[in-house]
Protein backbone atom coordinates (compact mmCIF):
# COMPACT_ATOMS: atom_id res chain seq x y z
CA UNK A 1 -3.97 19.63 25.86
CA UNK A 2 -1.06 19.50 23.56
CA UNK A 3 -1.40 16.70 20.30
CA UNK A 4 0.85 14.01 20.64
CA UNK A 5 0.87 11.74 17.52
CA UNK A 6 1.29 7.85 19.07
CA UNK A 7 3.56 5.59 16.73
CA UNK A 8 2.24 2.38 15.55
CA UNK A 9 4.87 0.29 14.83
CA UNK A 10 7.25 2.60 13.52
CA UNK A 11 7.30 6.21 14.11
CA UNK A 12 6.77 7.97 10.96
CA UNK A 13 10.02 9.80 9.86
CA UNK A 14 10.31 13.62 10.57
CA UNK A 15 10.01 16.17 7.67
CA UNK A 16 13.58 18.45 7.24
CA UNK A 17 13.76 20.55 10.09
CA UNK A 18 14.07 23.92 7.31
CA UNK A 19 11.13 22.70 5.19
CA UNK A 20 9.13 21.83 7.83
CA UNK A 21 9.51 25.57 8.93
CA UNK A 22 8.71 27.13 5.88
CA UNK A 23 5.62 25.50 5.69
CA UNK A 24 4.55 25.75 9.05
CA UNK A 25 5.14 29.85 8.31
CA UNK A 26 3.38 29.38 4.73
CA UNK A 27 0.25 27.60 6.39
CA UNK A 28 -0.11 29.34 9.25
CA UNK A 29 -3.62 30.74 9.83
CA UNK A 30 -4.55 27.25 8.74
CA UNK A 31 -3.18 25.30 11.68
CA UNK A 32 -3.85 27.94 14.03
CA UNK A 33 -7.67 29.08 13.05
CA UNK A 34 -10.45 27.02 14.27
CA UNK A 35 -12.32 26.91 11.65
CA UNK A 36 -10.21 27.16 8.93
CA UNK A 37 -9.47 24.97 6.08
CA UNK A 38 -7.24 21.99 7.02
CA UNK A 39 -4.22 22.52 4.82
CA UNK A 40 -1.09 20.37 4.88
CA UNK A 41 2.70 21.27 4.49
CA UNK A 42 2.44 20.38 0.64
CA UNK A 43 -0.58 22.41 0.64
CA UNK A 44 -3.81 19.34 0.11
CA UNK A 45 -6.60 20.63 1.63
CA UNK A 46 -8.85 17.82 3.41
CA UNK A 47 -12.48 17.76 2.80
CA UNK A 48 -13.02 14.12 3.12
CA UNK A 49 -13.07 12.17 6.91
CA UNK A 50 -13.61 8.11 6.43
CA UNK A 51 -15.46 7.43 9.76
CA UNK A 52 -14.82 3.58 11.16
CA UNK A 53 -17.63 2.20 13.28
CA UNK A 54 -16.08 -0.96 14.17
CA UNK A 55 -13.26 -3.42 13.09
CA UNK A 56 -15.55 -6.27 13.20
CA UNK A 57 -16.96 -7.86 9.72
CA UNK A 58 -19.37 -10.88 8.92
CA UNK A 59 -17.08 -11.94 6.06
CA UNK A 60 -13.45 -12.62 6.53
CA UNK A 61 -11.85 -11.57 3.26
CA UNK A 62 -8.75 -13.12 2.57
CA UNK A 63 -6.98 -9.73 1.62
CA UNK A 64 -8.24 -7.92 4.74
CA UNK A 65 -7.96 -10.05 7.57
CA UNK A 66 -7.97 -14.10 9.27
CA UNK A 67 -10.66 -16.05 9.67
CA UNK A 68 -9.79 -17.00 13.17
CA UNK A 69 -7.55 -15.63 15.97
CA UNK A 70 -8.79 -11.84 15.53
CA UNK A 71 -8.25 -9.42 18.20
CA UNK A 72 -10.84 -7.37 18.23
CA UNK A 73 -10.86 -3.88 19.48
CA UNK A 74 -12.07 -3.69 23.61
CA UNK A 75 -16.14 -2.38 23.68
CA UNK A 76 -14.68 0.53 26.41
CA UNK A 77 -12.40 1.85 23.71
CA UNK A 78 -14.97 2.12 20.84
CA UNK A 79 -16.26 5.95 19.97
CA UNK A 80 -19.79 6.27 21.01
CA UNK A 81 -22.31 7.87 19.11
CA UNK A 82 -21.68 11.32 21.22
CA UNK A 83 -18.00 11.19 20.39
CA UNK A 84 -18.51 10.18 16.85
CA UNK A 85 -20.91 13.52 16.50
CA UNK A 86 -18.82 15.71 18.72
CA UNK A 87 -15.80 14.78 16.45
CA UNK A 88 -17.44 15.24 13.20
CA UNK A 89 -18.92 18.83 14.21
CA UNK A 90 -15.27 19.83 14.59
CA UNK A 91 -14.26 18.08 11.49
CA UNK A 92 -16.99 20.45 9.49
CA UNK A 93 -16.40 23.45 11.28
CA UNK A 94 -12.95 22.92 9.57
CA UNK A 95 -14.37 22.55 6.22
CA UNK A 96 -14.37 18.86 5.85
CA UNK A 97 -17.61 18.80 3.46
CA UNK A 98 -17.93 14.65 3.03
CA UNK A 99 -17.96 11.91 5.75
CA UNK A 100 -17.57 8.61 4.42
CA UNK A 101 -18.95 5.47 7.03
CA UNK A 102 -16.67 2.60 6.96
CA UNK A 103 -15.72 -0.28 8.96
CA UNK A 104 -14.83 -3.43 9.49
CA UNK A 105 -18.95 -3.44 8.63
CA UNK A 106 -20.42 -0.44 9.38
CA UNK A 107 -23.77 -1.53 9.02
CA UNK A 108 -22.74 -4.36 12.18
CA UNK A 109 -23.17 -1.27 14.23
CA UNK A 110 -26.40 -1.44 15.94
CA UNK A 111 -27.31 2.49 16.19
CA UNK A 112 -26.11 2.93 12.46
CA UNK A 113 -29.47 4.56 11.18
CA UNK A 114 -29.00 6.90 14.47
CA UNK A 115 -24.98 7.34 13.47
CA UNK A 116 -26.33 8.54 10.17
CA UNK A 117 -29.62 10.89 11.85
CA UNK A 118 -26.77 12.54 13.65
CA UNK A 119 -24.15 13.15 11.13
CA UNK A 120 -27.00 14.24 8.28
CA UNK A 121 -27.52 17.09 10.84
CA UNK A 122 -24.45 18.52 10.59
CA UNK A 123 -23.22 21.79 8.30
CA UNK A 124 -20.40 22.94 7.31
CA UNK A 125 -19.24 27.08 7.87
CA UNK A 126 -21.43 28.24 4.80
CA UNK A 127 -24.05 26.43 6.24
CA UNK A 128 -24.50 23.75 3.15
CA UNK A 129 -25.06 20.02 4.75
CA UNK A 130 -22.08 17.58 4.90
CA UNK A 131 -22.47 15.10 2.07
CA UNK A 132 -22.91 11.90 3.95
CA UNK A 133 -21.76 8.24 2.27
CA UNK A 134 -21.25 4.69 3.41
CA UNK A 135 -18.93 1.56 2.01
CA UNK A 136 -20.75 -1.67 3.01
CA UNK A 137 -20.28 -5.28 2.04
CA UNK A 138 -24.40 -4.97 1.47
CA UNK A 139 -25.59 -7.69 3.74
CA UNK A 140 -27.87 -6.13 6.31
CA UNK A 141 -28.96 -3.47 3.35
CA UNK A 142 -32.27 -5.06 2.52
CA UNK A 143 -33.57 -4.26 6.01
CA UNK A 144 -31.73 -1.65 6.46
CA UNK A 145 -31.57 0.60 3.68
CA UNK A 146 -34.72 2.51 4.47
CA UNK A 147 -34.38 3.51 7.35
CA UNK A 148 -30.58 4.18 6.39
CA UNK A 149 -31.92 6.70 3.29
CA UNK A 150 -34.79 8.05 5.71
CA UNK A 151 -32.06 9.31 8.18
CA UNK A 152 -30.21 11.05 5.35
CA UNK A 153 -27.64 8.52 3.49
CA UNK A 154 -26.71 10.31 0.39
CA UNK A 155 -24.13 7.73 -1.16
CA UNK A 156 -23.22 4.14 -1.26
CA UNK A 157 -20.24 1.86 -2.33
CA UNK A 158 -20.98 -2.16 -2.23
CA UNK A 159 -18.22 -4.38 -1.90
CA UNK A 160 -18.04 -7.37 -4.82
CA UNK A 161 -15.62 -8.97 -5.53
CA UNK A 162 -16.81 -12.25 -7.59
CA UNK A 163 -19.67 -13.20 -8.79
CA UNK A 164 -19.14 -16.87 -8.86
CA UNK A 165 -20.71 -18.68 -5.59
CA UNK A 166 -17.55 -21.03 -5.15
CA UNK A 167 -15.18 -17.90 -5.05
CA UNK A 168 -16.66 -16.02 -3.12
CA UNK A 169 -17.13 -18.56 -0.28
CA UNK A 170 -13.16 -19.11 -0.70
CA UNK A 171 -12.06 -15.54 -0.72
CA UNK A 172 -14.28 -14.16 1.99
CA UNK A 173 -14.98 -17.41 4.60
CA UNK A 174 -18.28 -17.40 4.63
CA UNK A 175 -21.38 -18.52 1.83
CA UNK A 176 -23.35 -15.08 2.12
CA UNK A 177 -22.78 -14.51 -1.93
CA UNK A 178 -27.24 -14.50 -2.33
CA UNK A 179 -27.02 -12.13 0.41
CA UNK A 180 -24.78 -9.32 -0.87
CA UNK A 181 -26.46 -10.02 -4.14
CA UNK A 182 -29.73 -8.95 -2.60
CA UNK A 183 -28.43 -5.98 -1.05
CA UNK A 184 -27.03 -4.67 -4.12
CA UNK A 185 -30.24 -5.32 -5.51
CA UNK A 186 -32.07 -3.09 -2.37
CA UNK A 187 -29.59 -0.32 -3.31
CA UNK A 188 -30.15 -0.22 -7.24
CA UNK A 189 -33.82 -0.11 -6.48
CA UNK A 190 -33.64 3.24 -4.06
CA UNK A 191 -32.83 6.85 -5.46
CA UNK A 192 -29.00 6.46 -3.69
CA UNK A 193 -26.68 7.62 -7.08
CA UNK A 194 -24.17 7.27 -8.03
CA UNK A 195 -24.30 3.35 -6.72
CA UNK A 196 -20.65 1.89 -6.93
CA UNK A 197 -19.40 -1.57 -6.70
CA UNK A 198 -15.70 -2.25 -5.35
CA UNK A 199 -13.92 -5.06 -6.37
CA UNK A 200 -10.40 -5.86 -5.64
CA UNK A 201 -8.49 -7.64 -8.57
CA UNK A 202 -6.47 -10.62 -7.75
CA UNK A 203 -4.24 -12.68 -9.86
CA UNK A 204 -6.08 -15.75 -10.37
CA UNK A 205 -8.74 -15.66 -8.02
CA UNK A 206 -11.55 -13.07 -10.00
CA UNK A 207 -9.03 -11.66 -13.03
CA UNK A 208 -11.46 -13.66 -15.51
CA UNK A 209 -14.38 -11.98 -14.01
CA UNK A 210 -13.50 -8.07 -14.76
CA UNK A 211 -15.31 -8.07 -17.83
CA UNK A 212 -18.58 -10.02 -16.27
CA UNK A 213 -18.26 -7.69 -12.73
CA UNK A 214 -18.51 -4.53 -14.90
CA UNK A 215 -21.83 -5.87 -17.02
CA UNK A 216 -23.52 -6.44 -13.47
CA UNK A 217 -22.69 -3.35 -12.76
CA UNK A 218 -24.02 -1.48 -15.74
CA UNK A 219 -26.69 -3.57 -15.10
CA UNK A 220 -27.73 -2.63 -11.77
CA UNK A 221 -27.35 1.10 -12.72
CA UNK A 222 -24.05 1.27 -11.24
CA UNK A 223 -20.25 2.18 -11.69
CA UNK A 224 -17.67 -0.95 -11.23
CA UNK A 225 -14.64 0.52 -9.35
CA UNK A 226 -11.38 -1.72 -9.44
CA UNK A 227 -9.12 -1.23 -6.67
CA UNK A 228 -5.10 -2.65 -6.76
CA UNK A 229 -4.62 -5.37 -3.91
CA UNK A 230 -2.39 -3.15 -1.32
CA UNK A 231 -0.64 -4.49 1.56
CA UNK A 232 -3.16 -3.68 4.27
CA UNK A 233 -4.25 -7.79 5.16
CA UNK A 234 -4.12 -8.46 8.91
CA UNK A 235 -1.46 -11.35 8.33
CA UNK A 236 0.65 -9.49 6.53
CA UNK A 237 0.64 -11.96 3.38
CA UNK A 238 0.67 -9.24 0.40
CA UNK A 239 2.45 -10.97 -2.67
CA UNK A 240 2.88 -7.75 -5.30
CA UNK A 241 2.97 -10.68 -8.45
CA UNK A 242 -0.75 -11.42 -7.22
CA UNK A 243 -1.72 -7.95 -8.05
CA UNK A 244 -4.04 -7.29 -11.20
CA UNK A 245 -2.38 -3.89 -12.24
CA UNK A 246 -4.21 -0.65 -13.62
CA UNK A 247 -2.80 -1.47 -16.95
CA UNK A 248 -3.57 -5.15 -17.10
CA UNK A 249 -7.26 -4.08 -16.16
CA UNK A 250 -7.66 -1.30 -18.58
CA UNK A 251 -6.53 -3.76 -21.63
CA UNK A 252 -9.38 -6.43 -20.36
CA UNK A 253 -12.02 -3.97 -20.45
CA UNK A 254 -10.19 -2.95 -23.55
CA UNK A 255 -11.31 -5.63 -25.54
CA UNK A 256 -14.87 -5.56 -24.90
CA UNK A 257 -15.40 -1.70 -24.57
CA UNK A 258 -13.99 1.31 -26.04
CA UNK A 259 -12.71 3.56 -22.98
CA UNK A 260 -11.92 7.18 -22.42
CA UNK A 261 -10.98 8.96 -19.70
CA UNK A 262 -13.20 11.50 -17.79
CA UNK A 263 -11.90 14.59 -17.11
CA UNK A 264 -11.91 16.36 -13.69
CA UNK A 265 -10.55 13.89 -11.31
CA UNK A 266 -9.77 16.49 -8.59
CA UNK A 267 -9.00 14.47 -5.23
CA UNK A 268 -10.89 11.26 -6.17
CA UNK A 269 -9.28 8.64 -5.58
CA UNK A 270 -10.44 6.41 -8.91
CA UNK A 271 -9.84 7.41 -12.55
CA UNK A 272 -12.81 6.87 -14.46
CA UNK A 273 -13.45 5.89 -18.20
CA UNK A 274 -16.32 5.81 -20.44
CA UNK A 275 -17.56 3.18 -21.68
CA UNK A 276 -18.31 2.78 -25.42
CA UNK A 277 -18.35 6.64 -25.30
CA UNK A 278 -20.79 6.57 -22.21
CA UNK A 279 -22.41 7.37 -19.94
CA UNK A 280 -21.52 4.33 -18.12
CA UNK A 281 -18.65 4.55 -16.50
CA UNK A 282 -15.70 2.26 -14.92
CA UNK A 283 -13.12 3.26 -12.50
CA UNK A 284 -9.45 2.14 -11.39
CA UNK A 285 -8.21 3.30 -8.00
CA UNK A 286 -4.69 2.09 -8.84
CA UNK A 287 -3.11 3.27 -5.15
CA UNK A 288 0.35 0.71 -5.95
CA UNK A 289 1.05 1.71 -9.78
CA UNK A 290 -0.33 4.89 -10.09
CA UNK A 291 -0.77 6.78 -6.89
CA UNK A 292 -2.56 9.84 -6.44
CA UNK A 293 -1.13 10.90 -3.40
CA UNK A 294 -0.33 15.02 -4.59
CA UNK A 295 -4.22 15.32 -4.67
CA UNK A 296 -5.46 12.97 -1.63
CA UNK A 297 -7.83 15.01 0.72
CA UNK A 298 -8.50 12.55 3.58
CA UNK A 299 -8.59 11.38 7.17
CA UNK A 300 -9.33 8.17 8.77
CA UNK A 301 -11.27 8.44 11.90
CA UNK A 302 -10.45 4.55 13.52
CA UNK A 303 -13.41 3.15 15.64
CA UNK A 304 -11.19 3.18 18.14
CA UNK A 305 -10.53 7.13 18.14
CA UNK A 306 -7.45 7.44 16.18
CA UNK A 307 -6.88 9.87 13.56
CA UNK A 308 -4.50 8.97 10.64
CA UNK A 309 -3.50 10.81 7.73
CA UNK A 310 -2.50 8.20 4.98
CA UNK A 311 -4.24 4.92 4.71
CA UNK A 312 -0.61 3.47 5.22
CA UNK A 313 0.30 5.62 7.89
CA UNK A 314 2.30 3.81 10.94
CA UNK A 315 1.53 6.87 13.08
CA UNK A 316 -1.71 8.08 14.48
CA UNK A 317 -3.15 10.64 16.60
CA UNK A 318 -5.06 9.55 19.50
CA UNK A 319 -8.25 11.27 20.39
CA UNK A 320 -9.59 9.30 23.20
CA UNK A 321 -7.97 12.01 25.92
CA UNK A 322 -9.72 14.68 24.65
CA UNK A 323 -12.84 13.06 24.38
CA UNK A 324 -13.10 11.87 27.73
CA UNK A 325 -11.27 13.76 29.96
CA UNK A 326 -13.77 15.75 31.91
CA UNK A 327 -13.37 19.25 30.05
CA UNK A 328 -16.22 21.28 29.54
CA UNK A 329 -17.54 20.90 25.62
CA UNK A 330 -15.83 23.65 24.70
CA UNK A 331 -12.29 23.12 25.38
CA UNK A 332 -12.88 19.46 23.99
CA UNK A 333 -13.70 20.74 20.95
CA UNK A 334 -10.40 22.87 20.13
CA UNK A 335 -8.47 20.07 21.83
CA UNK A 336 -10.03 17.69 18.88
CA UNK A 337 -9.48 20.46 16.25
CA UNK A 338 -5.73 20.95 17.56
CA UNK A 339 -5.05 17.34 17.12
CA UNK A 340 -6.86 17.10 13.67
CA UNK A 341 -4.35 20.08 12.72
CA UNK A 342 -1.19 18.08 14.42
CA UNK A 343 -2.49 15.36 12.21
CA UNK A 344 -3.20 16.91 8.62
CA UNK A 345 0.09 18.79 9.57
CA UNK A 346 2.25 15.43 9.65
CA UNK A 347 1.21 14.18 6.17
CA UNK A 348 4.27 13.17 4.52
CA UNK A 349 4.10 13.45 0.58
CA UNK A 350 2.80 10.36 -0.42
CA UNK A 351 2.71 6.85 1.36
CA UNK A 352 6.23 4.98 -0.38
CA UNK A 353 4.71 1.73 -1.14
CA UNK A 354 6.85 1.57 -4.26
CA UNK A 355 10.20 2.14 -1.97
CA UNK A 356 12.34 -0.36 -0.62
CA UNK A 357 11.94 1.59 2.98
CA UNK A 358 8.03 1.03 2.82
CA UNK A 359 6.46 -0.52 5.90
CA UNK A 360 2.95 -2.23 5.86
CA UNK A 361 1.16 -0.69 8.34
CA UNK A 362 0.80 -3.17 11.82
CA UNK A 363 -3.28 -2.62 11.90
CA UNK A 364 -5.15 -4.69 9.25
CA UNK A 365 -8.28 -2.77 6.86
CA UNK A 366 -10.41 -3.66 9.03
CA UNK A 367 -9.40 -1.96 11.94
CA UNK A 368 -8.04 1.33 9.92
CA UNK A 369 -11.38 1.48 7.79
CA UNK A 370 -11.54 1.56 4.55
């Protein structure tokens, strides 16, 4: 089976022919070895896959997608729990050492403490576990969470985005404020650390709030991370003046706490800062004014069975064939570690939001995963 990227929208733009040889030579064993490392042309090594369960979501955030007149993705094309483990077994065998449950709402998904049982079993080539993490808006977590931590769930991330009642009714569709709330509650109460809370800052919808969303957080045991509004909604409605910047978040949290930065970012995709000289922490994940693209070290794995290699990437790299066309296990597995090579392989340098060229991917969050 040969790996044949399929263009979504747009077919992403082909490196120089000469460059593009030189690093194919450079890089070599690594897109030829099962096995081995997964190392782009620029030379990022992945160890992170974000695993989508499903595009669907009981809230209907304003910034991710509509709240009616979704097209959801067909039941037959969804990754069963096989596939899911089958692809993830490959993924580690290649060194990818963290796998990161998203959605839509992963914990919708109604084998998601089996989805987690499966993946906790998995190793990597020197035999030490995958670390295994989840990004949830926190709804089901009160019945959940148990059995979720029982089956191996190392790491959580809670979305939050106001803590005002009225807000968050506007901004996501739906009154279920008490029940994220509680969920966040379930999660500071279990051994799961380091608990984060995402919010997304918005020009005035929760830019008051920054200050108030990082005292819950600090007092819930927890690390507030900020994220940049990106152009990733379903409608395609981004506004850049509606973005709260890195900067303009930093001097709000300025003038209640004195911050400094933490060293040893690596591939993470938020910088971090002490607060009052620690050890709380808050973090920025500023992907529009300060991108980190040089160090990023992931994969999206879409519900669907798509691979992509940039959050904003208007190509992906479609799995489905190799998963189900009748080969013996065996040859499905190198076809799906070919096509995760062919895939870390055409990872362009960074993902050009800032230039005039850039083109919002046509799938919303919700069906890339977050």
């Amino acid at each position: 089976m040969s790996a044949v990227p399929v263009a979504i929208g747009v077919r992403m733009p082909r490196l120089d022919a000469a460059a593009d040889a030189l690093a194919l030579a450079r890089h070599q064993a690594s897109f030829d070895l099962p096995g081995s490392a997964l190392v782009d042309t620029h030379g990022r090594v992945h160890r992170d896959l974000r695993i989508s369960l499903t595009d669907r979501c009981s809230l209907r955030c304003t910034y991710c997608m509509p709240e009616q007149g979704n097209e959801w993705l067909a039941k037959s094309s969804i990754l069963t729990l096989d596939e899911i483990e089958r692809v993830a077994r490959v993924a580690a065998a290649d060194s990818i050492t963290t796998f990161r449950l998203t959605g839509g709402e992963p914990l919708l998904r109604a084998d998601i403490v089996e989805v987690v049982r499966r993946l906790n079993g998995i190793a990597g080539p020197d035999g030490e576990p995958v670390e295994l993490a989840m990004t949830t808006n926190g709804i089901r977590l009160p019945e959940l969470l148990p059995g979720l931590v029982d089956a191996g769930l190392t790491r959580l991330n809670i979305s939050l985005d106001t803590l005002r009642r009225d807000r968050f009714r506007d901004l996501t569709r739906r009154d279920r404020l008490d029940d994220v709330l509680a969920g966040i509650a379930a999660a500071a109460a279990s051994d799961l650390r380091p608990l984060k809370l995402n919010a997304v800052a918005m020009r005035g919808v929760n830019d008051d709030e920054l200050v108030d969303l990082v005292s819950f957080a600090v007092d819930h045991d927890a690390e507030l991370r900020f994220i940049e509004q990106m152009p990733l909604d379903a409608g395609h409605t981004w506004d850049r003046s509606r973005m709260v910047t890195r900067d303009e978040i930093l001097a709000a949290l300025s003038a209640r706490w004195t911050l400094a930065p933490v060293p040893g970012r690596g591939g993470a995709p938020a910088e971090r800062w002490t607060l009052d000289g620690g050890p709380r922490t808050v973090g920025v994940i500023a992907s529009v004014t300060a991108p980190f693209c040089g160090d990023c070290d992931r994969l999206r794995l879409t519900a669907d069975g798509q691979l992509r290699n940039c959050l904003f990437s208007t190509t992906e790299y479609d799995l489905l064939p190799a998963l189900r066309g009748g080969d013996h296990l065996e040859a499905t597995d190198r076809a799906i570690d070919r096509m995760l090579r062919a895939c870390v392989r055409g990872k362009l340098p960074g993902h050009a939001i800032n230039d005039p060229s850039f083109l919002q991917p046509a799938r919303g969050m919700n069906a890339i995963g977050g």
